[in-house]
PDB file of N, CA and C in Angstrom:
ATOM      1  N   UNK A   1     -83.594 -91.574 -56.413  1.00  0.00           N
ATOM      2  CA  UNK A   1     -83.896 -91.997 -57.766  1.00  0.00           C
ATOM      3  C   UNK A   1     -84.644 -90.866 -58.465  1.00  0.00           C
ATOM      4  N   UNK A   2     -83.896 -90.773 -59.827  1.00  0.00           N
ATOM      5  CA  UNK A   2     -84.751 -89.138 -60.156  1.00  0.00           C
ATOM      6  C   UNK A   2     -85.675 -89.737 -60.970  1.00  0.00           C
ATOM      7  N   UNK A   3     -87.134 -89.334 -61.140  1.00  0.00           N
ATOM      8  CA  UNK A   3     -87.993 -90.225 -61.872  1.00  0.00           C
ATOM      9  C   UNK A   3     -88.803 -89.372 -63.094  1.00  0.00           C
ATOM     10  N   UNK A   4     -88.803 -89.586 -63.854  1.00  0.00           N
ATOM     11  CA  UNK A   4     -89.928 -88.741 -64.514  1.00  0.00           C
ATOM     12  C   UNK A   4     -91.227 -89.449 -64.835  1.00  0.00           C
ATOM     13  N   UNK A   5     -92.431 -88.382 -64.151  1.00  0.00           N
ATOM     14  CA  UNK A   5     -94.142 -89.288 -64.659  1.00  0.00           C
ATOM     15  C   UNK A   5     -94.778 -87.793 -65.549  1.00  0.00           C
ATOM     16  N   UNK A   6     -95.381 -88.646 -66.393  1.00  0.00           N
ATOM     17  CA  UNK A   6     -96.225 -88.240 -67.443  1.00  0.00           C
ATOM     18  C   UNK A   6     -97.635 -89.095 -67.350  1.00  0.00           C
ATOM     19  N   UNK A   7     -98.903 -88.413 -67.629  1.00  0.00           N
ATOM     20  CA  UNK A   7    -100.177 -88.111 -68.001  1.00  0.00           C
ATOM     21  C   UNK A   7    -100.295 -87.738 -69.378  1.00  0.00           C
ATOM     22  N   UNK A   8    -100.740 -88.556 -70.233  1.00  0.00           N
ATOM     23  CA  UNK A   8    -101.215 -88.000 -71.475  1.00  0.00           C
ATOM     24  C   UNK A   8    -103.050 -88.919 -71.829  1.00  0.00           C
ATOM     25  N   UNK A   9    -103.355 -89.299 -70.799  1.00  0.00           N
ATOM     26  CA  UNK A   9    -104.698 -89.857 -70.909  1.00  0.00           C
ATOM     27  C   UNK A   9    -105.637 -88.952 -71.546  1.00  0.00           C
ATOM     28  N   UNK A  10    -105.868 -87.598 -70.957  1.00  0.00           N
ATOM     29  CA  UNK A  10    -106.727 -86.679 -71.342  1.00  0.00           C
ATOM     30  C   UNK A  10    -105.745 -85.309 -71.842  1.00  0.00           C
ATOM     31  N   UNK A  11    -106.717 -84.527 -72.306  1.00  0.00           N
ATOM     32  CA  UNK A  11    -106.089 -83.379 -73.139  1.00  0.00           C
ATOM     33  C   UNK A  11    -105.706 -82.457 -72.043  1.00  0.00           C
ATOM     34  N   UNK A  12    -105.498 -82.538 -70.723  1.00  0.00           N
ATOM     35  CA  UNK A  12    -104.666 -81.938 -69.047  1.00  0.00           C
ATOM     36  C   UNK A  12    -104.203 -82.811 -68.619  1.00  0.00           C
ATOM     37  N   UNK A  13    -102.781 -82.825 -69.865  1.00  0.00           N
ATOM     38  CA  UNK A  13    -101.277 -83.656 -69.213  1.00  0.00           C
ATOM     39  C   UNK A  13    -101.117 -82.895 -68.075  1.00  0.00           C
ATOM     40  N   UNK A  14    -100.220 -84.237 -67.270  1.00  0.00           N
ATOM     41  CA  UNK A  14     -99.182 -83.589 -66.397  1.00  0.00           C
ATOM     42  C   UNK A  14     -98.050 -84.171 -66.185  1.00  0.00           C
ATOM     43  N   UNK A  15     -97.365 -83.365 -65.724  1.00  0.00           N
ATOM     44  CA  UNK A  15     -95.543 -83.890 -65.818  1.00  0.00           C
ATOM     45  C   UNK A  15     -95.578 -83.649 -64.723  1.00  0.00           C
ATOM     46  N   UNK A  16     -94.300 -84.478 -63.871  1.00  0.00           N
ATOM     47  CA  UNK A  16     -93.885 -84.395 -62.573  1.00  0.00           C
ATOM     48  C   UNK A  16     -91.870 -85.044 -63.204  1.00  0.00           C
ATOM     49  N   UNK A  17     -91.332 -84.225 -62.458  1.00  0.00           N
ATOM     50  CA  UNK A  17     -89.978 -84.370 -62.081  1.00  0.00           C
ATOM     51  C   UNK A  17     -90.048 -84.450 -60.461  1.00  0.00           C
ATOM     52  N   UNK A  18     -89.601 -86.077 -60.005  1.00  0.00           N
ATOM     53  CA  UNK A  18     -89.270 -86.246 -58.869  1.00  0.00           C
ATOM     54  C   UNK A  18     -87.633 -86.951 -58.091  1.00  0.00           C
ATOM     55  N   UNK A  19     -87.677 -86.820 -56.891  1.00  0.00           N
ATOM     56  CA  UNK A  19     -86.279 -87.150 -56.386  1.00  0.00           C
ATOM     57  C   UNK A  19     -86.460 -87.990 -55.016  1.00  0.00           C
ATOM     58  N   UNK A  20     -86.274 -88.685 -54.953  1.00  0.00           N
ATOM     59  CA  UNK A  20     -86.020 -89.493 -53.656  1.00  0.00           C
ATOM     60  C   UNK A  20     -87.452 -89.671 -53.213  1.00  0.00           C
ATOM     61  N   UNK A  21     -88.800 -89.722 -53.740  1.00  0.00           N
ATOM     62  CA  UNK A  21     -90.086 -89.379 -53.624  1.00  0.00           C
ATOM     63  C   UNK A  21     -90.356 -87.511 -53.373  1.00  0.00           C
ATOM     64  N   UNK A  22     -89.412 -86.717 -53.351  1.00  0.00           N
ATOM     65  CA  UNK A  22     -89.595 -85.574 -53.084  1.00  0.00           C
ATOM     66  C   UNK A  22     -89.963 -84.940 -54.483  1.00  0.00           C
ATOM     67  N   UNK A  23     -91.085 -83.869 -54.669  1.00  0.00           N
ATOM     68  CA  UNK A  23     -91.445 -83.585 -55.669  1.00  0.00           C
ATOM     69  C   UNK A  23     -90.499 -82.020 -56.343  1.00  0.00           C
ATOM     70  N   UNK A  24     -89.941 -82.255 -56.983  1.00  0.00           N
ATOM     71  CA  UNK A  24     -89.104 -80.965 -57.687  1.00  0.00           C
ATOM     72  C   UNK A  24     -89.794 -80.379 -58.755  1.00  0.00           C
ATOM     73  N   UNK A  25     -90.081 -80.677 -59.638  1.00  0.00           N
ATOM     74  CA  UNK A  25     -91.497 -80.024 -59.968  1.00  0.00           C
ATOM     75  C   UNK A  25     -93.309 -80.607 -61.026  1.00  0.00           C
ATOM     76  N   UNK A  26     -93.746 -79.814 -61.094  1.00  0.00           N
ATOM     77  CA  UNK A  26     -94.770 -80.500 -61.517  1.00  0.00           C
ATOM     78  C   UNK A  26     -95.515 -79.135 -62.598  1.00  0.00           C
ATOM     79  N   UNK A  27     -96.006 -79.587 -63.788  1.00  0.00           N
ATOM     80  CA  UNK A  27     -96.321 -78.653 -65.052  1.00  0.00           C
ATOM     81  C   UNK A  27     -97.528 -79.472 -65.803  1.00  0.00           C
ATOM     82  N   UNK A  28     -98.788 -78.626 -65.510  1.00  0.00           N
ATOM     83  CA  UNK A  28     -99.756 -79.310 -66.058  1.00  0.00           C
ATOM     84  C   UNK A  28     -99.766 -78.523 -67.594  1.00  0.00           C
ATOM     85  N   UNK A  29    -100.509 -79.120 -68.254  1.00  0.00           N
ATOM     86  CA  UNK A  29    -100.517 -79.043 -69.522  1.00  0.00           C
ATOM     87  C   UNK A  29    -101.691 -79.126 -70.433  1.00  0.00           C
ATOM     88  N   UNK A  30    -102.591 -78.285 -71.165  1.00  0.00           N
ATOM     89  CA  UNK A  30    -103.305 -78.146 -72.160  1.00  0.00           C
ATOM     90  C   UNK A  30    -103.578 -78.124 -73.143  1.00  0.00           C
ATOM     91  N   UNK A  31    -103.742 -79.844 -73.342  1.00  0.00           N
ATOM     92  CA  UNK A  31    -103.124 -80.118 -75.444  1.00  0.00           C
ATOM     93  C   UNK A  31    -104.489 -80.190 -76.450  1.00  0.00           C
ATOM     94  N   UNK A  32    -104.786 -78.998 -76.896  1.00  0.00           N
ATOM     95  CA  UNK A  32    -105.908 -79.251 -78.263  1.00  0.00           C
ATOM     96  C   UNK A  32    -105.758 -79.458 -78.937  1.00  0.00           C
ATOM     97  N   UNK A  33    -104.219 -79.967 -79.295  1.00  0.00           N
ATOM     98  CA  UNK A  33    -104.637 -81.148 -80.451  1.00  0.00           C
ATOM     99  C   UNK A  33    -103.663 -82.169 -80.159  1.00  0.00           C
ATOM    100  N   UNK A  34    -102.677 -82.803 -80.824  1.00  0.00           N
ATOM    101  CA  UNK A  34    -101.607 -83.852 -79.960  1.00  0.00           C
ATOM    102  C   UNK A  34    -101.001 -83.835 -79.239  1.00  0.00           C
ATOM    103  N   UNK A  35    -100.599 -84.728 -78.253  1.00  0.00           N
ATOM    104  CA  UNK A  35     -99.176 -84.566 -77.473  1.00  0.00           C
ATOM    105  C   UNK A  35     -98.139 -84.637 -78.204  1.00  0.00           C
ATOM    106  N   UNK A  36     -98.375 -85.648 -79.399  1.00  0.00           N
ATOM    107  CA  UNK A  36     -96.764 -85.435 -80.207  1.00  0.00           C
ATOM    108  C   UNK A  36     -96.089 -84.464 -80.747  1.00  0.00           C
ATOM    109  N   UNK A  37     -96.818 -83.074 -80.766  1.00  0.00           N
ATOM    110  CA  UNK A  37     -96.044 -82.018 -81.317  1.00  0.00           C
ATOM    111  C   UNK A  37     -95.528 -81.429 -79.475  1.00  0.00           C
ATOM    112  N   UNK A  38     -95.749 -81.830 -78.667  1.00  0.00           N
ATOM    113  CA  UNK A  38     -95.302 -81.110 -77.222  1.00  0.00           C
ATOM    114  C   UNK A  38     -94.536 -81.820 -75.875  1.00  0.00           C
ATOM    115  N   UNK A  39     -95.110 -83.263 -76.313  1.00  0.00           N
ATOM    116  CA  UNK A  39     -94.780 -84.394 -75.402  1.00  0.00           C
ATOM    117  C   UNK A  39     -93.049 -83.855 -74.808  1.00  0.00           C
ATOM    118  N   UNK A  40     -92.148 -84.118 -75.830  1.00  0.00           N
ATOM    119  CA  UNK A  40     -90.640 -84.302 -75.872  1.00  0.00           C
ATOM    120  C   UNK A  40     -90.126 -82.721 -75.478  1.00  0.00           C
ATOM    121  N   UNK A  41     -90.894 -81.711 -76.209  1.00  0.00           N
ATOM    122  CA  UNK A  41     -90.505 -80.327 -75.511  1.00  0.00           C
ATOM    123  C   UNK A  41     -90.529 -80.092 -74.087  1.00  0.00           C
ATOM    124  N   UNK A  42     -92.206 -80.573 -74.058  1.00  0.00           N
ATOM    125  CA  UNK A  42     -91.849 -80.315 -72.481  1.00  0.00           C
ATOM    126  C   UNK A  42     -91.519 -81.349 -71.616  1.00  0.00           C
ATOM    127  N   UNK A  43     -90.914 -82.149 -71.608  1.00  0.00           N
ATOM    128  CA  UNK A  43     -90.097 -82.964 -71.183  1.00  0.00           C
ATOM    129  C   UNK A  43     -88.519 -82.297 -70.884  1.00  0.00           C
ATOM    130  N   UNK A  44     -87.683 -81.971 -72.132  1.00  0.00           N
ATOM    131  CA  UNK A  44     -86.750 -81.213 -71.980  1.00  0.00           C
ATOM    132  C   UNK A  44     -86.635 -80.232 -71.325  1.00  0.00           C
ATOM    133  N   UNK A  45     -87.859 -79.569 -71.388  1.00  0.00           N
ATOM    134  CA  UNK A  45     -88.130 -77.953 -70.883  1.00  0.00           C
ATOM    135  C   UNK A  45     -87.942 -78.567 -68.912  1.00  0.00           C
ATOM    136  N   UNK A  46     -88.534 -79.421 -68.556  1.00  0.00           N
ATOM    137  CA  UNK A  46     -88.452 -79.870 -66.801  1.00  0.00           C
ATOM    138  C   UNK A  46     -87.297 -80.317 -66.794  1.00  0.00           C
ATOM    139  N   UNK A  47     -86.333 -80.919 -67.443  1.00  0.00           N
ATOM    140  CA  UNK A  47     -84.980 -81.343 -67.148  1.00  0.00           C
ATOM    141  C   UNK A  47     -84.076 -80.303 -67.339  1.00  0.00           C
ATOM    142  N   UNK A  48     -84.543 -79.204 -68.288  1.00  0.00           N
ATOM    143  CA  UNK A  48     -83.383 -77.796 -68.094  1.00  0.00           C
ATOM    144  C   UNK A  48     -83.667 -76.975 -66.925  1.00  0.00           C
ATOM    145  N   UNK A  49     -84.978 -76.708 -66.572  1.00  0.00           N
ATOM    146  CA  UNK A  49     -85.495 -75.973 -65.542  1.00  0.00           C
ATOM    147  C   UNK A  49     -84.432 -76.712 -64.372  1.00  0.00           C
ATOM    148  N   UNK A  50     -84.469 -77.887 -64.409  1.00  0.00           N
ATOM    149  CA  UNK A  50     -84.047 -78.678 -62.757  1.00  0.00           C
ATOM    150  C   UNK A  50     -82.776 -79.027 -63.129  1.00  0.00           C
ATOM    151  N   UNK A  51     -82.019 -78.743 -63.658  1.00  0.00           N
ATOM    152  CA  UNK A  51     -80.214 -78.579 -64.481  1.00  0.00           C
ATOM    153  C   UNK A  51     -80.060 -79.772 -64.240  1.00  0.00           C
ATOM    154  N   UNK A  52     -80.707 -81.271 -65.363  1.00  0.00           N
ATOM    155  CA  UNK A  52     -80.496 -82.164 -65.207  1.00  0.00           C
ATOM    156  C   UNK A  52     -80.895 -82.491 -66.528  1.00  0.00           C
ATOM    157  N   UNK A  53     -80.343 -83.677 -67.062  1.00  0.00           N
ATOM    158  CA  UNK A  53     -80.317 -84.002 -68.298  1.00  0.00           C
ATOM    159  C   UNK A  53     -80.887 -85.349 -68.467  1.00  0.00           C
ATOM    160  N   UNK A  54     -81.686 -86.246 -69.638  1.00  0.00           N
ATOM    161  CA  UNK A  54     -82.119 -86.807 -69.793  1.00  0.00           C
ATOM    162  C   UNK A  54     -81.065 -88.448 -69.154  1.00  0.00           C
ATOM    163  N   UNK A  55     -80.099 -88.218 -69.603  1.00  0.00           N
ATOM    164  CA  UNK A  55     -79.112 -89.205 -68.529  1.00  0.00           C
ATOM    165  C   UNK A  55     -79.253 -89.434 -67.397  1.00  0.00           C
ATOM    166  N   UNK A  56     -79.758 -88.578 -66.347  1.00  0.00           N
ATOM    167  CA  UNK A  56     -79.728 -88.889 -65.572  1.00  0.00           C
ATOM    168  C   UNK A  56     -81.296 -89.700 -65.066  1.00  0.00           C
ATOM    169  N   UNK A  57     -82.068 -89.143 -65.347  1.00  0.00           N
ATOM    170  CA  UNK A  57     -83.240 -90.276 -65.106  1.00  0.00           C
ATOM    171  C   UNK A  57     -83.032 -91.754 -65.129  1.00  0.00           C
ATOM    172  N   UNK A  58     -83.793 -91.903 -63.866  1.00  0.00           N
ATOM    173  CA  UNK A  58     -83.424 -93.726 -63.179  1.00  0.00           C
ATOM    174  C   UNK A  58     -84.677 -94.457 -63.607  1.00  0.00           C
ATOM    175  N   UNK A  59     -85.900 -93.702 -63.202  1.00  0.00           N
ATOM    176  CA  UNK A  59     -87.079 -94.091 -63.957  1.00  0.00           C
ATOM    177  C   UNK A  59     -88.104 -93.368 -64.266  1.00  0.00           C
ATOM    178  N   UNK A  60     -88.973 -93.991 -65.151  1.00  0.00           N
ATOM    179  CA  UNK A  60     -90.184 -92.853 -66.016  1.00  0.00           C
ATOM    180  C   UNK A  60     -91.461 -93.391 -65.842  1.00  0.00           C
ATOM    181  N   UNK A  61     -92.497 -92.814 -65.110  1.00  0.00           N
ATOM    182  CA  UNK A  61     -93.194 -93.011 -65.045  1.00  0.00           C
ATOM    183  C   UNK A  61     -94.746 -93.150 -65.785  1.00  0.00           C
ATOM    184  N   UNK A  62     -95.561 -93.601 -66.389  1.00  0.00           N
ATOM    185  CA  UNK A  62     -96.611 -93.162 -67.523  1.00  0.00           C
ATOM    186  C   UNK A  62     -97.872 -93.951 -67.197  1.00  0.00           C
ATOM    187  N   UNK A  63     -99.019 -93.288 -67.631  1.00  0.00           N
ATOM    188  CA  UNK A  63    -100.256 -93.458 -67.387  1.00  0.00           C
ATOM    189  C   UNK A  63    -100.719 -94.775 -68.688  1.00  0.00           C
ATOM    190  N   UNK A  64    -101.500 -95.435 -67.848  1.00  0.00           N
ATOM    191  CA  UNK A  64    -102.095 -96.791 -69.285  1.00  0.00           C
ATOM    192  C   UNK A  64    -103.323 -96.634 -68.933  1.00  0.00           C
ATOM    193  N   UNK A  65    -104.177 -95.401 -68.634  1.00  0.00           N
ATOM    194  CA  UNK A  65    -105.483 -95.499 -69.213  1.00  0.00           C
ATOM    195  C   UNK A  65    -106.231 -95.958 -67.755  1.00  0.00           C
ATOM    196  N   UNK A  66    -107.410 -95.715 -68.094  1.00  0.00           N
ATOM    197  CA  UNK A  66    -108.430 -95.463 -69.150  1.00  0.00           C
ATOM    198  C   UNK A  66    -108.093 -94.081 -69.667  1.00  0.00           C
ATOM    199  N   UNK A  67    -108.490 -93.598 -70.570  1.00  0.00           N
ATOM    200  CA  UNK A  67    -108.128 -92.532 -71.311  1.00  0.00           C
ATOM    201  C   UNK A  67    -107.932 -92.416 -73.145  1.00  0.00           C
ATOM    202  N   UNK A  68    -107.702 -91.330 -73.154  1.00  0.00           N
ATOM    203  CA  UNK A  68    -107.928 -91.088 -74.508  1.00  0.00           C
ATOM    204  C   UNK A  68    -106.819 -92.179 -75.708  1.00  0.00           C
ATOM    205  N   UNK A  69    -107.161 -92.655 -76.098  1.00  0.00           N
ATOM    206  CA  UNK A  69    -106.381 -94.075 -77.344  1.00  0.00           C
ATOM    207  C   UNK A  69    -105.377 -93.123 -77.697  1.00  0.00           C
ATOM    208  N   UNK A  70    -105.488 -92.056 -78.146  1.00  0.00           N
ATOM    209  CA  UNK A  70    -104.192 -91.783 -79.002  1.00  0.00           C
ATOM    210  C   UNK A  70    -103.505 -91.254 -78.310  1.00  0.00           C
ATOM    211  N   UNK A  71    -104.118 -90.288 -77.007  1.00  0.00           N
ATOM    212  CA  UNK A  71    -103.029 -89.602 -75.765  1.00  0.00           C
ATOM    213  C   UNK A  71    -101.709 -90.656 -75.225  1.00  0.00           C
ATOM    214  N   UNK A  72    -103.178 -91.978 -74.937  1.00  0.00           N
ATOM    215  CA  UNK A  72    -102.104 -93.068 -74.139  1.00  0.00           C
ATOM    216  C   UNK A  72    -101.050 -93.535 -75.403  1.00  0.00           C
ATOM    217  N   UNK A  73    -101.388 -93.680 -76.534  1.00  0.00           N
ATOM    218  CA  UNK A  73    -100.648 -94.519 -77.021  1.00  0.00           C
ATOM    219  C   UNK A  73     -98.750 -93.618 -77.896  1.00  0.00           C
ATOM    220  N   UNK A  74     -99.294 -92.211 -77.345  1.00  0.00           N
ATOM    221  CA  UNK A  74     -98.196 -91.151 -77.741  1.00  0.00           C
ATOM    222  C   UNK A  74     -97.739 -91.417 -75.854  1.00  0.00           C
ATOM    223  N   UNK A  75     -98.266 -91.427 -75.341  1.00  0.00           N
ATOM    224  CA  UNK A  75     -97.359 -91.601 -73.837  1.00  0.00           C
ATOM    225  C   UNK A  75     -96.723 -92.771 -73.879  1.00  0.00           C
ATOM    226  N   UNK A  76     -97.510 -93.560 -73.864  1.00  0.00           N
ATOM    227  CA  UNK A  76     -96.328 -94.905 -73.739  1.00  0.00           C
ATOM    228  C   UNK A  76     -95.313 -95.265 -74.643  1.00  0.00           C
ATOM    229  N   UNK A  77     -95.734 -95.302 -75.970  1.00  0.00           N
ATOM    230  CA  UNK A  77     -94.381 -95.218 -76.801  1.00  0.00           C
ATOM    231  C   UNK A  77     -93.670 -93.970 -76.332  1.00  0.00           C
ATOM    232  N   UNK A  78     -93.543 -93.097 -76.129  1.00  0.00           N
ATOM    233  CA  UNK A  78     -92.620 -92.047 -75.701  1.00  0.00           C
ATOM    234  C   UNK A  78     -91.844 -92.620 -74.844  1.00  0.00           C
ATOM    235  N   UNK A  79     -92.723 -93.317 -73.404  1.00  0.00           N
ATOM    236  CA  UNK A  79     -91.844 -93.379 -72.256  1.00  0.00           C
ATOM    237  C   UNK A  79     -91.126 -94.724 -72.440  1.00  0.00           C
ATOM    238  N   UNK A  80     -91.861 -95.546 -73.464  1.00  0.00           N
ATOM    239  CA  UNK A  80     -91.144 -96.750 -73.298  1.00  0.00           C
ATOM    240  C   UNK A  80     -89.682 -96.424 -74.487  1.00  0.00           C
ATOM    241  N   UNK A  81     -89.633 -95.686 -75.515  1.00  0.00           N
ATOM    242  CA  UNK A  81     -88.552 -95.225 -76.458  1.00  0.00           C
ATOM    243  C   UNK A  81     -87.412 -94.566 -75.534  1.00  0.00           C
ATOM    244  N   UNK A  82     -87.996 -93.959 -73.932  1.00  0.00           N
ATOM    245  CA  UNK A  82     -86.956 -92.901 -73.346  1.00  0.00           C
ATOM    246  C   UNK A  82     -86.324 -93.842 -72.250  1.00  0.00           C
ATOM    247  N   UNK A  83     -86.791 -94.585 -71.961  1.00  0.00           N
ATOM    248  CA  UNK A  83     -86.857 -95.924 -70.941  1.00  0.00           C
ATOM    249  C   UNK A  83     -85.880 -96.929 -71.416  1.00  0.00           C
ATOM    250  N   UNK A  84     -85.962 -97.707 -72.611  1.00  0.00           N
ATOM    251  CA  UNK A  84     -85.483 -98.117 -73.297  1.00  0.00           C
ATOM    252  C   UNK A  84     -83.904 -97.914 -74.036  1.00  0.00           C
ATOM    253  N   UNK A  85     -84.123 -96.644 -74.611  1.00  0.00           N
ATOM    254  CA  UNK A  85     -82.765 -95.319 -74.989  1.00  0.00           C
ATOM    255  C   UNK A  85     -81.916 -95.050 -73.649  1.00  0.00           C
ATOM    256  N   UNK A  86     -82.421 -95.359 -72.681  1.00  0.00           N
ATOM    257  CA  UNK A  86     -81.968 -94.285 -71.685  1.00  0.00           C
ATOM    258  C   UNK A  86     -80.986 -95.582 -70.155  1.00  0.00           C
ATOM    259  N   UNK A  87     -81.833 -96.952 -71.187  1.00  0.00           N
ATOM    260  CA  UNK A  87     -81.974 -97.669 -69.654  1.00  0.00           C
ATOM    261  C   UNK A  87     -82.357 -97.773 -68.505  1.00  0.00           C
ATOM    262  N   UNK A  88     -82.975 -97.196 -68.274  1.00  0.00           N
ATOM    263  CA  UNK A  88     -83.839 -97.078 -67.281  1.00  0.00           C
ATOM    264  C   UNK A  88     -85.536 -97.798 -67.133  1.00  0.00           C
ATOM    265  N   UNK A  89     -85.811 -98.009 -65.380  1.00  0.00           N
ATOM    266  CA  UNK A  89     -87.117 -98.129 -65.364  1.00  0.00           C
ATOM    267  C   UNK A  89     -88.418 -98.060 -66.107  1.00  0.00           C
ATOM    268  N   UNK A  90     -89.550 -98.664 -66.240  1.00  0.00           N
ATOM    269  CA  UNK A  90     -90.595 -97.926 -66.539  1.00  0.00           C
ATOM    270  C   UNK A  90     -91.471 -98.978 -65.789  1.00  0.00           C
ATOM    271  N   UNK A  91     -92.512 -97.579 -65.300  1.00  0.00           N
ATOM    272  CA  UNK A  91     -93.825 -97.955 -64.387  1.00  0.00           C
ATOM    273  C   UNK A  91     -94.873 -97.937 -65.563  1.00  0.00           C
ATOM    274  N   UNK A  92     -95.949 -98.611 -65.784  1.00  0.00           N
ATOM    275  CA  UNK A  92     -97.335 -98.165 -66.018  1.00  0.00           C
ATOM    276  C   UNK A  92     -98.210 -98.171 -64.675  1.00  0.00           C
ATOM    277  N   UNK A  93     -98.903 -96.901 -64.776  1.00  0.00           N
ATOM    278  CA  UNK A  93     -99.632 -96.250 -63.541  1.00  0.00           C
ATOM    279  C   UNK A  93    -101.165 -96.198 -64.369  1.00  0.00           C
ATOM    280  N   UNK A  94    -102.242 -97.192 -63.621  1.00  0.00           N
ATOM    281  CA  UNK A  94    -103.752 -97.216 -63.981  1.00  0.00           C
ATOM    282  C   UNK A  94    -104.315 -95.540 -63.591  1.00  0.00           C
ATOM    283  N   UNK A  95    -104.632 -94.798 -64.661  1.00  0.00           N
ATOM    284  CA  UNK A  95    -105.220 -93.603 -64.454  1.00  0.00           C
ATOM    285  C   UNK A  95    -106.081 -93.464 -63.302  1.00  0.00           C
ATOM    286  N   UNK A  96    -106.936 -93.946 -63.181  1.00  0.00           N
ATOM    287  CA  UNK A  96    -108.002 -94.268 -62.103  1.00  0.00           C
ATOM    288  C   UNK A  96    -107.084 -93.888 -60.741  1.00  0.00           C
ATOM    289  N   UNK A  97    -106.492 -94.820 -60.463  1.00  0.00           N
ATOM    290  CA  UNK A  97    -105.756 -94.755 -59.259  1.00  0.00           C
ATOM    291  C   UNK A  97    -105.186 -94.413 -59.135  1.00  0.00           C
ATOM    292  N   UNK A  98    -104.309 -93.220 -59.908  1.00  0.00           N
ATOM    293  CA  UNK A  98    -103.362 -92.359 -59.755  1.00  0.00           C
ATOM    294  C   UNK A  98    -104.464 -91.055 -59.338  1.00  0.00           C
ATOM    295  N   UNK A  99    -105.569 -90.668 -60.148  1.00  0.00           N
ATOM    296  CA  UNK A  99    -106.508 -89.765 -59.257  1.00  0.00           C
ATOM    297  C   UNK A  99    -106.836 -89.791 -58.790  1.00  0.00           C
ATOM    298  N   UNK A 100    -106.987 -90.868 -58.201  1.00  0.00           N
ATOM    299  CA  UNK A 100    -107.579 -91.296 -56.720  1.00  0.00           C
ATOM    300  C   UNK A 100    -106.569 -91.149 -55.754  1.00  0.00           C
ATOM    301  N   UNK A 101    -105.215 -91.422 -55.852  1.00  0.00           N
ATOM    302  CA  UNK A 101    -104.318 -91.530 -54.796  1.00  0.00           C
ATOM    303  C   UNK A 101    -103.878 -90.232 -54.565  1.00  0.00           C
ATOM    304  N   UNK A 102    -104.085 -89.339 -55.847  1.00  0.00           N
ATOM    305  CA  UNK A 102    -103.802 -87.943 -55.374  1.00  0.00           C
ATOM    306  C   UNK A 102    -105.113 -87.136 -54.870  1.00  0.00           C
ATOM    307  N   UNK A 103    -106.254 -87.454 -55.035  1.00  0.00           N
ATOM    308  CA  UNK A 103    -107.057 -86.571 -54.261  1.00  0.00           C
ATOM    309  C   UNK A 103    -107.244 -87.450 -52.544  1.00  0.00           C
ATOM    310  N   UNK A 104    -106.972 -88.640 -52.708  1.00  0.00           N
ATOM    311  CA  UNK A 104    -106.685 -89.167 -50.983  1.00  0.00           C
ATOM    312  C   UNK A 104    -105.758 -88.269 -50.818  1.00  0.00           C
ATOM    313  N   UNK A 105    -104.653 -87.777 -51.036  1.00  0.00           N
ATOM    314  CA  UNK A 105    -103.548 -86.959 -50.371  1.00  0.00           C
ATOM    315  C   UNK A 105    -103.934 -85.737 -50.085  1.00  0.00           C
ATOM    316  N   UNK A 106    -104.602 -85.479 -51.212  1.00  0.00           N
ATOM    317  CA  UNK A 106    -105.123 -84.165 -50.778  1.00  0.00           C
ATOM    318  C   UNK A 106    -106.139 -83.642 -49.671  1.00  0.00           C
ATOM    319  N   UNK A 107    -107.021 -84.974 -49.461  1.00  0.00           N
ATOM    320  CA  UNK A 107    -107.725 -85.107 -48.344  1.00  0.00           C
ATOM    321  C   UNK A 107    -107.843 -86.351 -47.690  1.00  0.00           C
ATOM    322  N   UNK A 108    -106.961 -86.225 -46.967  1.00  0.00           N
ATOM    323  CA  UNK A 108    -106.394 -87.577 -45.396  1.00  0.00           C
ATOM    324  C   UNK A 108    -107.517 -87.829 -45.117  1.00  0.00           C
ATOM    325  N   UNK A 109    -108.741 -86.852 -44.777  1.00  0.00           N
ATOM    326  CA  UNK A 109    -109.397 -87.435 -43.670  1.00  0.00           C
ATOM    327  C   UNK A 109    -110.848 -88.566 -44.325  1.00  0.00           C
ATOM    328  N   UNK A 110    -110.427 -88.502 -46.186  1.00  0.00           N
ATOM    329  CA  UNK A 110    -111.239 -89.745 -46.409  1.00  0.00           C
ATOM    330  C   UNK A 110    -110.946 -90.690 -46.456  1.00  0.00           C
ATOM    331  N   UNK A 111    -111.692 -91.979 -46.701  1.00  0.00           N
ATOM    332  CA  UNK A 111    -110.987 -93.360 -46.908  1.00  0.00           C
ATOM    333  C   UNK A 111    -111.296 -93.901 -47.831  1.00  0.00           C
ATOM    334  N   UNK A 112    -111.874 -93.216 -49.225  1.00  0.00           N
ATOM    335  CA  UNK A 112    -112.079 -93.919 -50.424  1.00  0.00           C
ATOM    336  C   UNK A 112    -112.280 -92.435 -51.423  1.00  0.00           C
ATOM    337  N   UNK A 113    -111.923 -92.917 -52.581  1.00  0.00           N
ATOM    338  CA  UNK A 113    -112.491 -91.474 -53.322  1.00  0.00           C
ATOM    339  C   UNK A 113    -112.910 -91.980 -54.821  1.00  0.00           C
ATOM    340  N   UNK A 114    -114.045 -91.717 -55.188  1.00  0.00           N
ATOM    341  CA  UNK A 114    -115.313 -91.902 -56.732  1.00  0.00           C
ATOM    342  C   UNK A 114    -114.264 -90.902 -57.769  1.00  0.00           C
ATOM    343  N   UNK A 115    -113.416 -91.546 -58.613  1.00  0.00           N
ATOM    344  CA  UNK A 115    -113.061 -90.638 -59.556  1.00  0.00           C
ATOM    345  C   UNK A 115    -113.742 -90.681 -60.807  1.00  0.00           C
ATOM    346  N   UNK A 116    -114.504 -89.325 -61.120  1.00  0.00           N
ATOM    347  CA  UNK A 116    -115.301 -89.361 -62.418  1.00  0.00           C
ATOM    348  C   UNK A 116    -114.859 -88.615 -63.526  1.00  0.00           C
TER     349      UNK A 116
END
């Protein structure tokens, strides 16, 4: 399942293009002022890089916060307009626990992690 997840909570988006849970790539991002002038570019920009086209996405993944009101609310209408357009899936992923589940990965040998 090819998936696309987006982060627009804080002003260090990140994009991930994934496949079968295997990660194909990942592009963090530094927005000082909206995501809406960059959101959809770089979106396109990870589906040309990985010679795959917005068709093919099965599902899209997107952050609901806590986080910045206008970041989240340019992410989710995005993913739910591409979701929607596209037919496909959509996840909402609690910010919190998406940084948490990636710094557990990053370090196995804890069993809880304080994201601040």
């Amino acid at each position: 399942m090819l998936t696309l997840a987006f982060d627009t909570a804080t002003p260090w988006g990140r994009f991930a293009l994934a496949e079968d849970g295997a990660l194909l790539q990942y592009r963090p991002l530094n927005v000082m002022g909206s995501y809406a002038d960059a959101l959809l570019t770089v979106v396109e920009e990870i589906l040309e890089r990985n010679q795959r086209d917005r068709a093919d996405l099965e599902g899209i993944a997107v952050t609901s916060g806590p986080g910045s009101f206008t970041g989240l609310r340019i992410g989710v209408a995005t993913a739910k307009g591409l979701a929607y357009g596209l037919g496909c899936r959509l996840t909402a992923v609690n910010t919190l626990e998406a940084m948490a589940a990636a710094l557990l990965e990053e370090h196995p040998r804890h069993q809880w992690a304080v994201p601040c």
